[in-house]
N, C-alpha and C. Protein backbone atom coordinates (compact mmCIF):
# COMPACT_ATOMS: atom_id res chain seq x y z
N UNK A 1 6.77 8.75 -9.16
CA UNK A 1 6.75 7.85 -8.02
C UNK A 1 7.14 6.42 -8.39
N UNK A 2 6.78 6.23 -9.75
CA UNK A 2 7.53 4.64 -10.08
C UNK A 2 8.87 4.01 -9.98
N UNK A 3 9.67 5.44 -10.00
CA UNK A 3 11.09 5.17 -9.73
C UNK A 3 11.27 4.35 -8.08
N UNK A 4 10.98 5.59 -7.19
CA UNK A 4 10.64 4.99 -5.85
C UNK A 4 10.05 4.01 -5.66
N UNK A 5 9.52 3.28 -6.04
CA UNK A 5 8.27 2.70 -5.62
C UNK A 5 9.26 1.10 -6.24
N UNK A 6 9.93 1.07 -7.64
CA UNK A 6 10.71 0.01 -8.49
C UNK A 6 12.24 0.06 -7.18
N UNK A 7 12.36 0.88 -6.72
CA UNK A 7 13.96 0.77 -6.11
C UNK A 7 13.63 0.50 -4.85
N UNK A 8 12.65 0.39 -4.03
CA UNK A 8 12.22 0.02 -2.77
C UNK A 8 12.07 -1.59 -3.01
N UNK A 9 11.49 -1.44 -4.14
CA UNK A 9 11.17 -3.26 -4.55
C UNK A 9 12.50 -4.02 -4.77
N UNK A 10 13.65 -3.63 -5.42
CA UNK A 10 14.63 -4.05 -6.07
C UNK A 10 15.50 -4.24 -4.65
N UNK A 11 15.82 -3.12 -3.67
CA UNK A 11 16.58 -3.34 -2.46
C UNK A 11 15.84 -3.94 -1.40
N UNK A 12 14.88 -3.68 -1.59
CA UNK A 12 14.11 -4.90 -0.69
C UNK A 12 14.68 -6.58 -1.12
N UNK A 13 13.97 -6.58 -2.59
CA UNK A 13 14.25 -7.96 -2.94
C UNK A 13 15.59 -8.47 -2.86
N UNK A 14 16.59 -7.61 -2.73
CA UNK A 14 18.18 -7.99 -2.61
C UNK A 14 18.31 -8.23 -1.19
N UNK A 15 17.59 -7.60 -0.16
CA UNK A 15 17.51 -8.04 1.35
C UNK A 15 16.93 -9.36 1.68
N UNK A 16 16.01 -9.60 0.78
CA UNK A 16 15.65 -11.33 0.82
C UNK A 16 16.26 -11.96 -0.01
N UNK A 17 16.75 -11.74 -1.07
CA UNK A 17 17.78 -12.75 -1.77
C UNK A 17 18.80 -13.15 -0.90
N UNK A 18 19.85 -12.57 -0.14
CA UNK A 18 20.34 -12.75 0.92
C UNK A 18 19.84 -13.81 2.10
N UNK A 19 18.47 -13.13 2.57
CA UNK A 19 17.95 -14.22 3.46
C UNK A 19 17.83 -15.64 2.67
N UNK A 20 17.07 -15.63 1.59
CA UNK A 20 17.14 -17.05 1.05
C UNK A 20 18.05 -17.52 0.48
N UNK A 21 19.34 -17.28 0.26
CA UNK A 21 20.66 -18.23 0.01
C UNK A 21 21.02 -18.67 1.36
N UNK A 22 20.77 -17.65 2.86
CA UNK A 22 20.74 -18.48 4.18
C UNK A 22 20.17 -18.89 4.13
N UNK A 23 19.05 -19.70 3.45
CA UNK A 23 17.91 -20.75 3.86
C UNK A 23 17.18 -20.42 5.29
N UNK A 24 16.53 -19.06 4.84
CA UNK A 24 16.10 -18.10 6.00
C UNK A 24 14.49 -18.68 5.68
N UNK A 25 13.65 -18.06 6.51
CA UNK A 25 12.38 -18.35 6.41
C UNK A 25 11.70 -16.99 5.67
N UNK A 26 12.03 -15.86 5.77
CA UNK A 26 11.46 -15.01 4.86
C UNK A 26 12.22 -14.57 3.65
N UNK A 27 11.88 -14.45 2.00
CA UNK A 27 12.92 -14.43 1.58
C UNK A 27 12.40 -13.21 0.35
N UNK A 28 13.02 -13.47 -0.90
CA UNK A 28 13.08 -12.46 -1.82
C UNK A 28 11.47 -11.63 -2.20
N UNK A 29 10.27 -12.61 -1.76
CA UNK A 29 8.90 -11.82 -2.40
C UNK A 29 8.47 -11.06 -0.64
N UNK A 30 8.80 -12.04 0.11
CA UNK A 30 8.11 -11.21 1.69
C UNK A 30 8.87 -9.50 2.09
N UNK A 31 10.24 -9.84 1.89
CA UNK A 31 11.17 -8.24 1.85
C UNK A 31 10.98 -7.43 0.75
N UNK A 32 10.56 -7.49 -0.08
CA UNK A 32 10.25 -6.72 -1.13
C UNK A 32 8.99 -6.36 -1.35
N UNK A 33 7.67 -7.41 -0.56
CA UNK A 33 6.58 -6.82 -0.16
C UNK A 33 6.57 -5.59 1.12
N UNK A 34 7.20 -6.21 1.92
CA UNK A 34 7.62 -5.27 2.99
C UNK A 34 8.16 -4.30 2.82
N UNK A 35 8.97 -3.52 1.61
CA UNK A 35 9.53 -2.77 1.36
C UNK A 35 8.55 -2.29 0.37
N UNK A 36 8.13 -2.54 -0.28
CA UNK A 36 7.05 -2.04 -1.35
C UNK A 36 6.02 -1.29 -0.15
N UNK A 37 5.16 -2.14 0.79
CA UNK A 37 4.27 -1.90 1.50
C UNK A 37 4.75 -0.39 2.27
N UNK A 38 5.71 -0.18 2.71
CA UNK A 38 6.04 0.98 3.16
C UNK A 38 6.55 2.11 2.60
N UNK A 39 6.98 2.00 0.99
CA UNK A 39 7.22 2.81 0.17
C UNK A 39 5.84 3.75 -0.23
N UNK A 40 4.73 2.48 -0.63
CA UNK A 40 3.58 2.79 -0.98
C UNK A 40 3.15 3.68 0.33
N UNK A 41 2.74 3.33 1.47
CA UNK A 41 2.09 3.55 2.65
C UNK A 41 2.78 5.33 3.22
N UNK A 42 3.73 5.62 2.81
CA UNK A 42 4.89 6.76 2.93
C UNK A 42 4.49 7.64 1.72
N UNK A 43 4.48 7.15 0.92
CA UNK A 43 4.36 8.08 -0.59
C UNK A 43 2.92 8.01 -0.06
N UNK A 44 1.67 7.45 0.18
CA UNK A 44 0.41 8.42 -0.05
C UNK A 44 -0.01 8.84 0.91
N UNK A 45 0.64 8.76 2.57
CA UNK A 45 0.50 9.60 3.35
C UNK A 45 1.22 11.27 2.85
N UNK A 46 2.19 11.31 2.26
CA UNK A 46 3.11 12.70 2.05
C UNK A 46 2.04 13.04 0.82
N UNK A 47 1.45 12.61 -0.20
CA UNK A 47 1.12 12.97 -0.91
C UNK A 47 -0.28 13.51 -0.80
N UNK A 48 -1.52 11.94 -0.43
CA UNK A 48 -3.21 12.37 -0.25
C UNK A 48 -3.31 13.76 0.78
N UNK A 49 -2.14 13.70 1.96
CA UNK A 49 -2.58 14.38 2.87
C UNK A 49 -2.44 16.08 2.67
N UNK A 50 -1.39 16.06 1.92
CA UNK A 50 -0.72 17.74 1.45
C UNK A 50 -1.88 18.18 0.20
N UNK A 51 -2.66 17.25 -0.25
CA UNK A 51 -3.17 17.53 -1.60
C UNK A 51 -4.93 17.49 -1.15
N UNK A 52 -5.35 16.18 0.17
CA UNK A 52 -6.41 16.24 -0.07
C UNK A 52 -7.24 17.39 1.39
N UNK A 53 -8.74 16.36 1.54
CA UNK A 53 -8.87 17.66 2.64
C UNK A 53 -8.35 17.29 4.31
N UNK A 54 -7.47 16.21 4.47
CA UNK A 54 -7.09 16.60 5.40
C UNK A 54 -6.22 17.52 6.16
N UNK A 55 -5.85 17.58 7.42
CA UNK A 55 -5.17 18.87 7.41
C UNK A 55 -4.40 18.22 9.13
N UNK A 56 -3.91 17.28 8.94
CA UNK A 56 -3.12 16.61 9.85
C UNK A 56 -1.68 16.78 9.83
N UNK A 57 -0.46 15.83 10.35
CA UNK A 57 0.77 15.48 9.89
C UNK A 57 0.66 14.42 9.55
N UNK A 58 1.64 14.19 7.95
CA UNK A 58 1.26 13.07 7.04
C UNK A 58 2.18 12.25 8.00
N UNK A 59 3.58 12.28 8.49
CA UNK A 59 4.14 11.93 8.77
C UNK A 59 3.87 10.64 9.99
N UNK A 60 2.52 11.17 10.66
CA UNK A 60 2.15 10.03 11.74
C UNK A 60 1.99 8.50 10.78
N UNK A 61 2.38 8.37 9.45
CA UNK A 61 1.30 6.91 8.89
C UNK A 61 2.79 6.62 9.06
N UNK A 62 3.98 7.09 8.47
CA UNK A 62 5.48 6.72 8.11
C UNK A 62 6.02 6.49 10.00
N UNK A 63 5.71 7.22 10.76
CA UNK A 63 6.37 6.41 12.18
C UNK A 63 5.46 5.39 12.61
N UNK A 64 4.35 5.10 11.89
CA UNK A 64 3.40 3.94 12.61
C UNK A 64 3.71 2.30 12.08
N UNK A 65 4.76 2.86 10.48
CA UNK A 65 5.23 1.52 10.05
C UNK A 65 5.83 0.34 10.77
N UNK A 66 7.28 0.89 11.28
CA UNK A 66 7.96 0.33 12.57
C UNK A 66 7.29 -0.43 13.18
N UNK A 67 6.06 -0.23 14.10
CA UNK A 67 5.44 -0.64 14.66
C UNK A 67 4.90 -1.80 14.20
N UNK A 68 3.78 -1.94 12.87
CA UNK A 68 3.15 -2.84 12.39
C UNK A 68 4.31 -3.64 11.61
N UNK A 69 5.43 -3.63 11.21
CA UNK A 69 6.20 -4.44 10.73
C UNK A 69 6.96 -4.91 11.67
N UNK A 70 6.98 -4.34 12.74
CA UNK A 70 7.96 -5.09 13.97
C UNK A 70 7.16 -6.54 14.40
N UNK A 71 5.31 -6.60 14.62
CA UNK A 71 4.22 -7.29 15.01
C UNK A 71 4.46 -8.55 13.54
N UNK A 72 4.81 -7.78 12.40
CA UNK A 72 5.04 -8.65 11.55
C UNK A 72 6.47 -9.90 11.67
N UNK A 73 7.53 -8.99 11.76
CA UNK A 73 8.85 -9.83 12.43
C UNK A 73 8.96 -10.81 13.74
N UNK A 74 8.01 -10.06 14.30
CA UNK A 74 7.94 -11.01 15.64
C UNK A 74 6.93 -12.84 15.28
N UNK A 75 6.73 -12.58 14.45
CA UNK A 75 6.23 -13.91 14.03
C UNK A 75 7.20 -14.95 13.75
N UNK A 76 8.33 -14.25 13.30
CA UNK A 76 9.93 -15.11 12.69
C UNK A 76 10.40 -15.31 14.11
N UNK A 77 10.23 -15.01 15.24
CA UNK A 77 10.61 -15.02 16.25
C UNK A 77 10.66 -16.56 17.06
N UNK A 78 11.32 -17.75 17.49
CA UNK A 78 10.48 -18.41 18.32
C UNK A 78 11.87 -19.12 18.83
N UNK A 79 11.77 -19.56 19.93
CA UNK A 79 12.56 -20.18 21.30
C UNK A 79 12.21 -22.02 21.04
N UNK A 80 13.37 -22.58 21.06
CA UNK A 80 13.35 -24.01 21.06
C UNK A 80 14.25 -24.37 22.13
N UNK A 81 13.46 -25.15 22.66
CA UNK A 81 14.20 -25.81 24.30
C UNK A 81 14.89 -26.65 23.94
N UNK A 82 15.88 -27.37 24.81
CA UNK A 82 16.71 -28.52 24.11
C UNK A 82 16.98 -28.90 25.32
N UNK A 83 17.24 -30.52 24.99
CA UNK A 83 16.85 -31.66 25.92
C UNK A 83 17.99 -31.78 27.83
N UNK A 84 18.84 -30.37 27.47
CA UNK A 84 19.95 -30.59 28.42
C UNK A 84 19.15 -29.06 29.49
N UNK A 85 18.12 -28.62 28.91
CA UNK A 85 17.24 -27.55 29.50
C UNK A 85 17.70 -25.97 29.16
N UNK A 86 18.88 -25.89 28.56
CA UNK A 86 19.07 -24.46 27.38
C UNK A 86 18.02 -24.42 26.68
N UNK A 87 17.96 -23.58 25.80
CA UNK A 87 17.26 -23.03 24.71
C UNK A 87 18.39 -21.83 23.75
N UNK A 88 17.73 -22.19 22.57
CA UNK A 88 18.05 -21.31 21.49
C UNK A 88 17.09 -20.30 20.57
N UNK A 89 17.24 -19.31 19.99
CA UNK A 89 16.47 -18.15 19.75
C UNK A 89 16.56 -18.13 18.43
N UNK A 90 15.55 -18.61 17.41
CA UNK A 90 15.40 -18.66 16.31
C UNK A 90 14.81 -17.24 15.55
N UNK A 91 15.30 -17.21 14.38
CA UNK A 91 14.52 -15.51 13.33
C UNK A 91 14.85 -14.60 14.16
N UNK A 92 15.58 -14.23 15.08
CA UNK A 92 15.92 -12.77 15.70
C UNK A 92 16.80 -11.82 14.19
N UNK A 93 16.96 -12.32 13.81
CA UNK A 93 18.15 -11.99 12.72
C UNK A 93 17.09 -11.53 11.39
N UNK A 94 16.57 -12.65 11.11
CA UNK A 94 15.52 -12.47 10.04
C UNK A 94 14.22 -11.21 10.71
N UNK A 95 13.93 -11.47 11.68
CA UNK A 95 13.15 -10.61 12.23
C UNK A 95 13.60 -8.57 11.86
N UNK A 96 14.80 -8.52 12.40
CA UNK A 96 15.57 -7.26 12.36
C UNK A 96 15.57 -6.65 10.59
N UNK A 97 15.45 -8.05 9.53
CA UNK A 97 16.07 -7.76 8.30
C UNK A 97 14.27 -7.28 7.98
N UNK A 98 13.19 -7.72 8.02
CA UNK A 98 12.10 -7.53 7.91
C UNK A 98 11.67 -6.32 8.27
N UNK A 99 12.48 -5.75 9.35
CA UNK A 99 12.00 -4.65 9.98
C UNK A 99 12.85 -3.50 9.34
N UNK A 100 14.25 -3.71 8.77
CA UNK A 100 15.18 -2.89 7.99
C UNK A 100 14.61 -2.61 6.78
N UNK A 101 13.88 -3.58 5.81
CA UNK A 101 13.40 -3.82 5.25
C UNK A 101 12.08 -2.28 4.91
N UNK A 102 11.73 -2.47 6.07
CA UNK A 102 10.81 -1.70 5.67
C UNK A 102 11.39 -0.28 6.29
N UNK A 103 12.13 0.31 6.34
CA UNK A 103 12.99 1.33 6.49
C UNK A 103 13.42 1.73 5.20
N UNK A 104 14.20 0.84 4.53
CA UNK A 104 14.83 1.22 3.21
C UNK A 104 13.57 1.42 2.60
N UNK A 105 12.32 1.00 2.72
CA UNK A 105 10.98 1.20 1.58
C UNK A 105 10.63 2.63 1.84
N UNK A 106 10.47 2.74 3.30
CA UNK A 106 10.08 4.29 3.49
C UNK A 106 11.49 5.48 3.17
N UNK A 107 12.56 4.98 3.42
CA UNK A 107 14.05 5.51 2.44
C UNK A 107 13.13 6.40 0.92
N UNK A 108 13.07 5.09 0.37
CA UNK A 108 13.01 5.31 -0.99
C UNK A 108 11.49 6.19 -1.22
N UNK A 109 11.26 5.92 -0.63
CA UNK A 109 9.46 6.89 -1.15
C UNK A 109 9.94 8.17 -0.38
N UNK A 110 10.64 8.93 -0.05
CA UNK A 110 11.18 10.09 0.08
C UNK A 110 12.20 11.02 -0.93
N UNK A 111 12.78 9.38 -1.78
CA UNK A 111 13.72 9.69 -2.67
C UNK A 111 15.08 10.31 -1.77
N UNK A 112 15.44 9.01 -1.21
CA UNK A 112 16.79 8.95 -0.25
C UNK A 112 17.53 7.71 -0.71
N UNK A 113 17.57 8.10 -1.92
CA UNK A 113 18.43 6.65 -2.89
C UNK A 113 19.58 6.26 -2.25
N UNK A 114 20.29 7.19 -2.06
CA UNK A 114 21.74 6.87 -1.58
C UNK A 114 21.92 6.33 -0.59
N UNK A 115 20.71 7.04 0.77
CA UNK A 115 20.58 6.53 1.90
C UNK A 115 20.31 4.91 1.92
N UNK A 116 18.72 4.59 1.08
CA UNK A 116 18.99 3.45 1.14
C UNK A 116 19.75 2.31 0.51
N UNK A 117 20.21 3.01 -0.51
CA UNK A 117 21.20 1.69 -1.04
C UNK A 117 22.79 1.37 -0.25
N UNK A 118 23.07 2.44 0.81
CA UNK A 118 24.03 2.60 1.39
C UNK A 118 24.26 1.41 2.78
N UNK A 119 22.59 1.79 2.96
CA UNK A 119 22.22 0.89 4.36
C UNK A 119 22.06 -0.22 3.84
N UNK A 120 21.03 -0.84 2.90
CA UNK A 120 21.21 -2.17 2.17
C UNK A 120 22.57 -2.52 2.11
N UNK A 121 23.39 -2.11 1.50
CA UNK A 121 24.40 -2.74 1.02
C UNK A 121 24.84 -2.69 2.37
N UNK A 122 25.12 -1.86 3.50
CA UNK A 122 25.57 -2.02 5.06
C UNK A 122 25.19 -3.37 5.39
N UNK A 123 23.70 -3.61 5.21
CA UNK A 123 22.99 -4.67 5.70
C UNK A 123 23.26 -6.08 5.46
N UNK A 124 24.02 -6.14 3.85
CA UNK A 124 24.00 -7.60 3.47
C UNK A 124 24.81 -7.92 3.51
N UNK A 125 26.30 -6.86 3.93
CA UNK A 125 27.51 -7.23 4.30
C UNK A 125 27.33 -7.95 5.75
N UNK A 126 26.63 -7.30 6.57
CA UNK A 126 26.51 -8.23 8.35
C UNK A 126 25.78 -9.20 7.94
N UNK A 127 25.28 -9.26 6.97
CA UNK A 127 24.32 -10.52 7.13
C UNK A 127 25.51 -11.65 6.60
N UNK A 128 26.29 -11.26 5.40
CA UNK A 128 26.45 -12.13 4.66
C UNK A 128 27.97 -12.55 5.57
N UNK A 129 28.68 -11.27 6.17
CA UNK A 129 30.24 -11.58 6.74
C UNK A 129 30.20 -11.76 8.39
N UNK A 130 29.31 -11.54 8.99
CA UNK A 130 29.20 -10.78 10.02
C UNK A 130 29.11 -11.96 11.35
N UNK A 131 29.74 -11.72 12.29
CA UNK A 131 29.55 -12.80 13.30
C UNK A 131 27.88 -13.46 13.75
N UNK A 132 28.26 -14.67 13.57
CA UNK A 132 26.91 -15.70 14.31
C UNK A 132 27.21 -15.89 15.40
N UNK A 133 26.41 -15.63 16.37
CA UNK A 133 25.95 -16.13 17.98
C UNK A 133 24.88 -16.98 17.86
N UNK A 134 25.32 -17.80 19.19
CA UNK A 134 23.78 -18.44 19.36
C UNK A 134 24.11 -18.09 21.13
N UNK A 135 22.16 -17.99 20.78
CA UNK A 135 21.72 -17.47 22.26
C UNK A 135 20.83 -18.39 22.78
């Protein structure tokens, strides 16, 4: 499991290295916690549950991630008014990478290497080439 558990950390942390050369607000230790956190959280649902005495689907802890990391992203989230009465939409971007983030973690604690280094590397190309809007 250390393999998984080191390559969730490593493509995580390359998803915030990215954010922090944008001078993003979450950066190389928060995406790589986030990716760790769901590697871990994935690997001992598939594992305690097949081994210990429960007798559930392990799988409900791995779709409940999404959820609690989305509550996490939405914090990067926030709206600034401006003086002509527009507004602009701050961390939507960073928000999405937080939440990818922990996708590639649960990737890797399945041992879907390819998958996630495929999507990472998908990921840091839009981040890094990819059109800016403002909304």
């Amino acid at each position: 499991f250390a393999r998984r558990i080191l390559v969730a950390v490593f493509l995580g942390g390359l998803i915030g290295w990215e954010r922090r050369q944008a001078d993003r607000p979450a950066g190389i230790r928060t995406m790589a916690l986030v990716s760790l956190g769901s590697c871990l959280f994935s690997i001992c649902s598939a594992v305690a549950f097949i081994h210990g005495p429960m007798g559930w689907d392990a799988s409900r802890v791995s779709a409940a991630i999404p959820s609690g990391v989305g509550f996490l992203g939405s914090a990067l989230i926030f709206k600034q008014h401006q003086d002509d009465g527009a507004h602009m939409v701050h961390g939507l971007t960073t928000a999405a990478s937080v939440w990818l983030s922990a996708a590639v973690g649960i990737a890797c604690s399945g041992g879907f290497f390819f998958v996630a280094a495929f999507s990472c590397a998908i990921m840091l190309l839009l981040l890094r080439f990819g059109p800016r809007y403002t909304y």
